[in-house]
Protein backbone atom coordinates (compact mmCIF):
# COMPACT_ATOMS: atom_id res chain seq x y z
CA UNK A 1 9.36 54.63 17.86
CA UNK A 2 8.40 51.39 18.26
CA UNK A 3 6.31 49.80 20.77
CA UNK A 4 7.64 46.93 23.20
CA UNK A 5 4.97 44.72 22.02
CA UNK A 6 6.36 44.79 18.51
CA UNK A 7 9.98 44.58 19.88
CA UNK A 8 8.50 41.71 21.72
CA UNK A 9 6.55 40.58 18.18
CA UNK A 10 9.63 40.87 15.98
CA UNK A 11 11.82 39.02 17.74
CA UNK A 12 9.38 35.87 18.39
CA UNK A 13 9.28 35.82 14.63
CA UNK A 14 13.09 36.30 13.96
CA UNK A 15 13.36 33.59 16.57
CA UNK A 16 10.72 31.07 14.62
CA UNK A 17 12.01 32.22 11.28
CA UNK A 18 16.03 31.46 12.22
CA UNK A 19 14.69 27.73 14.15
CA UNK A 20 12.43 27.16 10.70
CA UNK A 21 15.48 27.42 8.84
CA UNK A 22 17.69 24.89 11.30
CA UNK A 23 14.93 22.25 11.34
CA UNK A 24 14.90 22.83 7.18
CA UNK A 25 18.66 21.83 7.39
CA UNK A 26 17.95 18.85 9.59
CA UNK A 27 15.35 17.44 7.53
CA UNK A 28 17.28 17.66 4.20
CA UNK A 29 20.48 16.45 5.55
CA UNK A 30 20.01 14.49 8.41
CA UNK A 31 21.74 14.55 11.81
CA UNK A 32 25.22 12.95 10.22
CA UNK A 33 25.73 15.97 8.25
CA UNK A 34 24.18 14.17 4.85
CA UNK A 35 20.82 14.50 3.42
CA UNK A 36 18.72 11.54 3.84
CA UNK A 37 17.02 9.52 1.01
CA UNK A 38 13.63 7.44 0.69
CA UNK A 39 14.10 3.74 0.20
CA UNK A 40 11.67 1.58 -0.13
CA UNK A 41 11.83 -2.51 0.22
CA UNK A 42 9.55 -4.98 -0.92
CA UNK A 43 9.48 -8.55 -1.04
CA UNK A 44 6.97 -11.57 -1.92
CA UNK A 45 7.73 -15.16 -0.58
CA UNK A 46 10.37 -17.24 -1.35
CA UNK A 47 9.85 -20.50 -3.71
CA UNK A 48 12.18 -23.27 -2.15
CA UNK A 49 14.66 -24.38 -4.43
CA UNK A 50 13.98 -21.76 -6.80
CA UNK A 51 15.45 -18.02 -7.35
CA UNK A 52 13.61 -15.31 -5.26
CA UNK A 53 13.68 -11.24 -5.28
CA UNK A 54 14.13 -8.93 -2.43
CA UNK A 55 13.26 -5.62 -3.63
CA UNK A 56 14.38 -2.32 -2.58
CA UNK A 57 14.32 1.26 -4.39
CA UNK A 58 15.81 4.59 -3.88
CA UNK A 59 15.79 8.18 -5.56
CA UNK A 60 18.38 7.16 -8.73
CA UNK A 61 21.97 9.02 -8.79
CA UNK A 62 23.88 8.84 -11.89
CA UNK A 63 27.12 8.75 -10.05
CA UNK A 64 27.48 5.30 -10.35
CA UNK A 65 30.63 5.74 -8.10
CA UNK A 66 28.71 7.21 -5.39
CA UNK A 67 26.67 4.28 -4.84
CA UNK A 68 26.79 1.57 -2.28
CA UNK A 69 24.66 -0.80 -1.66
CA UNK A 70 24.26 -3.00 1.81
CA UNK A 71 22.62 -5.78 2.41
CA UNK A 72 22.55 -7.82 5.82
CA UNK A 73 20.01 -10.12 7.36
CA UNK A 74 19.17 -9.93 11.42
CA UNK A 75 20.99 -12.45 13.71
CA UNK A 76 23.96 -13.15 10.51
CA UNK A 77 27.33 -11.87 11.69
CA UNK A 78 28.05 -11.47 8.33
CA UNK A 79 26.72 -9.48 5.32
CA UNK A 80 24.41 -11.00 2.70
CA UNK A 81 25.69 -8.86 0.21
CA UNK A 82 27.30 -5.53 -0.88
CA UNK A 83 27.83 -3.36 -3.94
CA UNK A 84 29.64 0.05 -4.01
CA UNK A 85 31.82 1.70 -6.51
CA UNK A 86 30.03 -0.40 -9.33
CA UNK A 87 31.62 -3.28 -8.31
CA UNK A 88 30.30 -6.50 -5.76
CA UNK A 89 32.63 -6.55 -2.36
CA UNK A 90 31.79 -9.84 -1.26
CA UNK A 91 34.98 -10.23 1.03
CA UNK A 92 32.37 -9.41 4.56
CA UNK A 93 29.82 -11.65 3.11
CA UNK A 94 28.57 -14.39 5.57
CA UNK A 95 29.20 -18.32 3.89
CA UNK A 96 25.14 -19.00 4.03
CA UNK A 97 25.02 -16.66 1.02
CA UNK A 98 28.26 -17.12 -1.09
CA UNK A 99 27.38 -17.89 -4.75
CA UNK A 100 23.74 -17.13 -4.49
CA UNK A 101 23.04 -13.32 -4.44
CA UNK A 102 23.46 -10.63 -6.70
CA UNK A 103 22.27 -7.30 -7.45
CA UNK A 104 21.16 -5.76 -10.87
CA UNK A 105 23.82 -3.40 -11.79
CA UNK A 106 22.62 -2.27 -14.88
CA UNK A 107 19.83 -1.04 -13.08
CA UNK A 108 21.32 0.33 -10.02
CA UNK A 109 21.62 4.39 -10.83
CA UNK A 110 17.94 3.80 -11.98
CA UNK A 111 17.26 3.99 -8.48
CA UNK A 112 17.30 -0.39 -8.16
CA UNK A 113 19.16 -1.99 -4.96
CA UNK A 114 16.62 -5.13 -5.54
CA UNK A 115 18.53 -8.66 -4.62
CA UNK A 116 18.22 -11.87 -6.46
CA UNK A 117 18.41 -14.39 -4.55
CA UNK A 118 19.27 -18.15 -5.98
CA UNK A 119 18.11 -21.41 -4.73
CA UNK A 120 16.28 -20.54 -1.79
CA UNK A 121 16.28 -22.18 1.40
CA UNK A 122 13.77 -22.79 4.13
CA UNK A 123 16.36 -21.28 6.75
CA UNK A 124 16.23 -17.76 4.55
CA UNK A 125 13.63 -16.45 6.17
CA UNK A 126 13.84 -13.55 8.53
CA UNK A 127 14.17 -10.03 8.71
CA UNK A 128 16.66 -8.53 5.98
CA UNK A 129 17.91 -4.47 5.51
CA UNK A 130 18.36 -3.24 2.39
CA UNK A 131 20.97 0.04 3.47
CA UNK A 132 21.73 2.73 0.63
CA UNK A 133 23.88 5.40 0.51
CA UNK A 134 24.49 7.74 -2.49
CA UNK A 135 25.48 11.50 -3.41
CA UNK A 136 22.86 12.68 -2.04
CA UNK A 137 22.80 10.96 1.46
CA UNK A 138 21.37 7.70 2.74
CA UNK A 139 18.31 5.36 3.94
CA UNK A 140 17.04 2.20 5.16
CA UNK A 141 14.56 -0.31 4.93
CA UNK A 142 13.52 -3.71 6.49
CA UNK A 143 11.76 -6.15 4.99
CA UNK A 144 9.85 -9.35 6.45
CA UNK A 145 11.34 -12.37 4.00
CA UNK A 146 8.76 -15.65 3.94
CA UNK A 147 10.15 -19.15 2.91
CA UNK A 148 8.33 -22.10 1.44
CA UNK A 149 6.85 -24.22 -1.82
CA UNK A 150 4.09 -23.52 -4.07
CA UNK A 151 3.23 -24.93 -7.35
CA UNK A 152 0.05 -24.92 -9.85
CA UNK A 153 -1.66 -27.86 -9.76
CA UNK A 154 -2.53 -29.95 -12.51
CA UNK A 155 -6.28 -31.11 -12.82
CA UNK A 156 -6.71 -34.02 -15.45
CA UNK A 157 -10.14 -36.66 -15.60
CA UNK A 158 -9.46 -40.00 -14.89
CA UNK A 159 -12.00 -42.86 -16.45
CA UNK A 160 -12.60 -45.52 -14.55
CA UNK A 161 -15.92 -48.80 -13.99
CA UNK A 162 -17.17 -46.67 -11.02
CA UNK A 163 -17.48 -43.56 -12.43
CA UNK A 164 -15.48 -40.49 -13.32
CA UNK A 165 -12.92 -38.88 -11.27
CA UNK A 166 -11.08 -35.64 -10.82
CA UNK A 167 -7.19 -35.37 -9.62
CA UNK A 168 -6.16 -32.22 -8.72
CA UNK A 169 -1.99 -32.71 -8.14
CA UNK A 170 0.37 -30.43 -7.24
CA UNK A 171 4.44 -31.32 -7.32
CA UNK A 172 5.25 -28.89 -4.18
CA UNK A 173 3.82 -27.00 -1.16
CA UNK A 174 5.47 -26.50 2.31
CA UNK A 175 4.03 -25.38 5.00
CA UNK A 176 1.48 -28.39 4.41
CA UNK A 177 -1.47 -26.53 3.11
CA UNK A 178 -5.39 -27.42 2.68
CA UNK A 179 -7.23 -28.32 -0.54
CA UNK A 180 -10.76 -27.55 -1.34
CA UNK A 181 -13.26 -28.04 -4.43
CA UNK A 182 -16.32 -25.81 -5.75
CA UNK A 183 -18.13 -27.02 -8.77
CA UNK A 184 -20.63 -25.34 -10.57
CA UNK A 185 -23.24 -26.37 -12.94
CA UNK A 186 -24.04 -25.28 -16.19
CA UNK A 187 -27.23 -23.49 -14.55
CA UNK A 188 -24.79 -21.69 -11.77
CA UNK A 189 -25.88 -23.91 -9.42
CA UNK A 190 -23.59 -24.78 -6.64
CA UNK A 191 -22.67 -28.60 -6.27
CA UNK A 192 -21.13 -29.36 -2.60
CA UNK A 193 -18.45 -31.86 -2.96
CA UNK A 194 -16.06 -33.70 -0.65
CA UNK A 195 -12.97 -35.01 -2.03
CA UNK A 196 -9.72 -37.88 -0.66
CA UNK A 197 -6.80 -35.25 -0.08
CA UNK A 198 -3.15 -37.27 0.09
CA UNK A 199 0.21 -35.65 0.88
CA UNK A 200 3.07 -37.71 0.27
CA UNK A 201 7.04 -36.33 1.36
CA UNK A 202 9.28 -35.50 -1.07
CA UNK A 203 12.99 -36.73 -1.32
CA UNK A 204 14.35 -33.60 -0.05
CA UNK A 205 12.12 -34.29 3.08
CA UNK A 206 10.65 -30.73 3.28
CA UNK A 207 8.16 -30.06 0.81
CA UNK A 208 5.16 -31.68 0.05
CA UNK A 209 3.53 -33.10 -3.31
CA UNK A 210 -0.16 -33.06 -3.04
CA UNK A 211 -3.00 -35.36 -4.81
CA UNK A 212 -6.89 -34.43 -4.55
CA UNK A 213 -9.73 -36.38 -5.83
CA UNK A 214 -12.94 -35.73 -6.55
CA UNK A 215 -14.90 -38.83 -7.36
CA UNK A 216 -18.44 -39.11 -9.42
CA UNK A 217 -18.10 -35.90 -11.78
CA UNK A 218 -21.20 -34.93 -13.61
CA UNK A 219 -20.78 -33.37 -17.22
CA UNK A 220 -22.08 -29.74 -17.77
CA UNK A 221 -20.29 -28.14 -15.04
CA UNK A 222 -17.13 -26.61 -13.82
CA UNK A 223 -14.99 -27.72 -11.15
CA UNK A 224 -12.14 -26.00 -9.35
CA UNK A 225 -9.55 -27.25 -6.86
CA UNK A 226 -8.06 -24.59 -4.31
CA UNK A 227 -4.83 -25.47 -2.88
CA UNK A 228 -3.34 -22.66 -0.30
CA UNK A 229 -1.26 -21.96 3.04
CA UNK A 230 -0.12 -19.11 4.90
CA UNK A 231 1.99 -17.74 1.75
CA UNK A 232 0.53 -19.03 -1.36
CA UNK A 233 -2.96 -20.03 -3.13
CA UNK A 234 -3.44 -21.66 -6.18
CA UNK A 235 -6.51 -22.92 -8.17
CA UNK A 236 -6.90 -25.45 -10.87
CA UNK A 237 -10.67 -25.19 -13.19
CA UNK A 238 -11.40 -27.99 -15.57
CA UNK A 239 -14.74 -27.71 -17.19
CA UNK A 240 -16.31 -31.02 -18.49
CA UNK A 241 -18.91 -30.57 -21.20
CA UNK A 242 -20.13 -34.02 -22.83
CA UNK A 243 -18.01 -32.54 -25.85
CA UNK A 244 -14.52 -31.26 -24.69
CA UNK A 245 -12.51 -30.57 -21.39
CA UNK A 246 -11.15 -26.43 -20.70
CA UNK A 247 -8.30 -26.40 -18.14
CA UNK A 248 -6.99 -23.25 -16.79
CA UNK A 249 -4.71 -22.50 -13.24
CA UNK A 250 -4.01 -19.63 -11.30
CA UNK A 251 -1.27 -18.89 -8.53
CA UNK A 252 -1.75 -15.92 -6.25
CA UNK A 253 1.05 -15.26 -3.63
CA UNK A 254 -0.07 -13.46 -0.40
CA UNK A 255 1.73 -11.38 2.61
CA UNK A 256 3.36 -8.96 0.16
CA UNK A 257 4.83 -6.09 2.40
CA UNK A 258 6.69 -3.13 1.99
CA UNK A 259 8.22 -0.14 4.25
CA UNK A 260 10.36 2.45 3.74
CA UNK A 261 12.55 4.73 6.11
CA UNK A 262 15.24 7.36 6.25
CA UNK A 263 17.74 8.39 8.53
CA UNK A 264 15.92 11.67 9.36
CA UNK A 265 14.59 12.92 12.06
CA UNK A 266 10.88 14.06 12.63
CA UNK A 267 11.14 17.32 12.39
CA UNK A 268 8.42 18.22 10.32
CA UNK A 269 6.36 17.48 13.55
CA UNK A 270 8.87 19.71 15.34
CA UNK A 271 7.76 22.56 12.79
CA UNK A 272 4.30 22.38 13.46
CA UNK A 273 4.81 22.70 17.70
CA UNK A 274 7.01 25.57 17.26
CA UNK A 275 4.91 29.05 17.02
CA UNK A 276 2.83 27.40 19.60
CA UNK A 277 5.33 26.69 22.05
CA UNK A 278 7.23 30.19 21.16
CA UNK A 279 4.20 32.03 21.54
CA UNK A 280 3.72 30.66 24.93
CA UNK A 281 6.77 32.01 26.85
């Protein structure tokens, strides 16, 4: 016969076993019934004028028809975009965005809810969620979207009675950014210089075009021109031999995020408190 300790024993574990198995459900379908799915956004910053990407990825479903697709953008009353059933349904989508999103649909039961979005405008920055819902339940992501202009410069030598000179230009940069030069001899040697930095407006009266120079060059060495703000940085080398001229450029974007979410609870943390708690009654 046994023991009230063990009665006492077995249930606490039928209890912990029957809870395990209720949190289990929660986690893999959510409170709304529906399991919920990773999704995962990320974005890099928006070239005025120019097409930009707002990516976002899920667990792929080949049930194309199970798909839809959500896109919206804090403080718009309307949507930025949506795709469901294979198809866009643009009839909710606010007039800020008509004609200049879509979504990849070739890729989309791949697991790819990414946005393209075309000529990009100062004002599209903010805080957009990418919201996905398929066969086998639904997420959600944010993502921080960054506006502005960044181009490669172009470094060239100009010849002139006083001496050589460097000019670094660059077409387009917004927010106004700052321009430095390193030069370096032949030996490694580090050569300090201090250049005339110009900005001059553009005709769309937002972005900026840019024009560095660097007077009295020596031969032998290599210079570099670093033009950069809070979302972009870009270099242009030139190096000057007393026999040829090597140009080369670089562009590096910065404040790449990503996050991703579900609609799930925490209840794996709600697992791990359990025994402890039961155990303490």
């Amino acid at each position: 016969m046994a023991s009230q300790g063990q009665v006492i024993f077995w249930s606490l574990t039928m209890v912990i076993i029957v809870l395990a198995a209720v949190i289990a459900l929660i986690i893999g379908f959510g409170v709304s019934g529906k399991r919920s799915i990773s999704v995962t956004a990320l974005t890099s910053p928006g070239n005025i004028g120019q097409s930009g990407l707002l990516g976002c990825t899920f667990e792929p479903d080949i049930r194309m028809g199970s798909i839809a697709i959500r896109w919206a953008k804090a403080g718009v009353a309307g949507l930025v975009h949506e795709f469901r059933g294979g198809k866009d349904h643009l009839q909710e989508q606010d007039v800020e965005f008509q004609g200049r999103t879509a979504v990849f649909a070739e890729q989309v039961m791949g697991g790819n809810a990414s946005l393209e979005l075309r000529d990009v405008k100062l004002s599209d920055a903010g805080t957009y969620r990418c919201s996905v819902t398929t066969s086998r339940g639904s997420g959600v992501a944010e993502l921080q979207y960054q506006t502005g202009a960044f181009s490669t410069p172009n470094v060239q030598v100009e010849n002139s009675s006083s001496g050589d000179t460097l000019q670094c230009e660059a077409p387009r940069w917004f927010p106004r950014p700052t321009v430095h030069w390193t030069a370096y001899s032949h030996t490694g040697k580090c050569l300090p210089r201090a250049a005339n930095t110009s900005y001059e407006l553009n005709a769309e009266n937002i972005t900026l075009k840019v024009v560095s120079l660097l007077h009295n060059i020596t031969a032998n060495a290599t210079y570099t021109c670093v033009i950069e703000n809070s979302i972009a940085k870009a270099t242009g080398d030139i190096k000057v031999t007393d026999f040829s001229i090597t140009r080369g450029t670089n562009l590096q974007l910065v404040n790449l995020n990503a996050e991703s979410a579900s609609s799930s609870l925490p209840a794996c943390h709600w697992m791990l408190l359990l025994p402890a708690c039961l155990l303490s009654l």
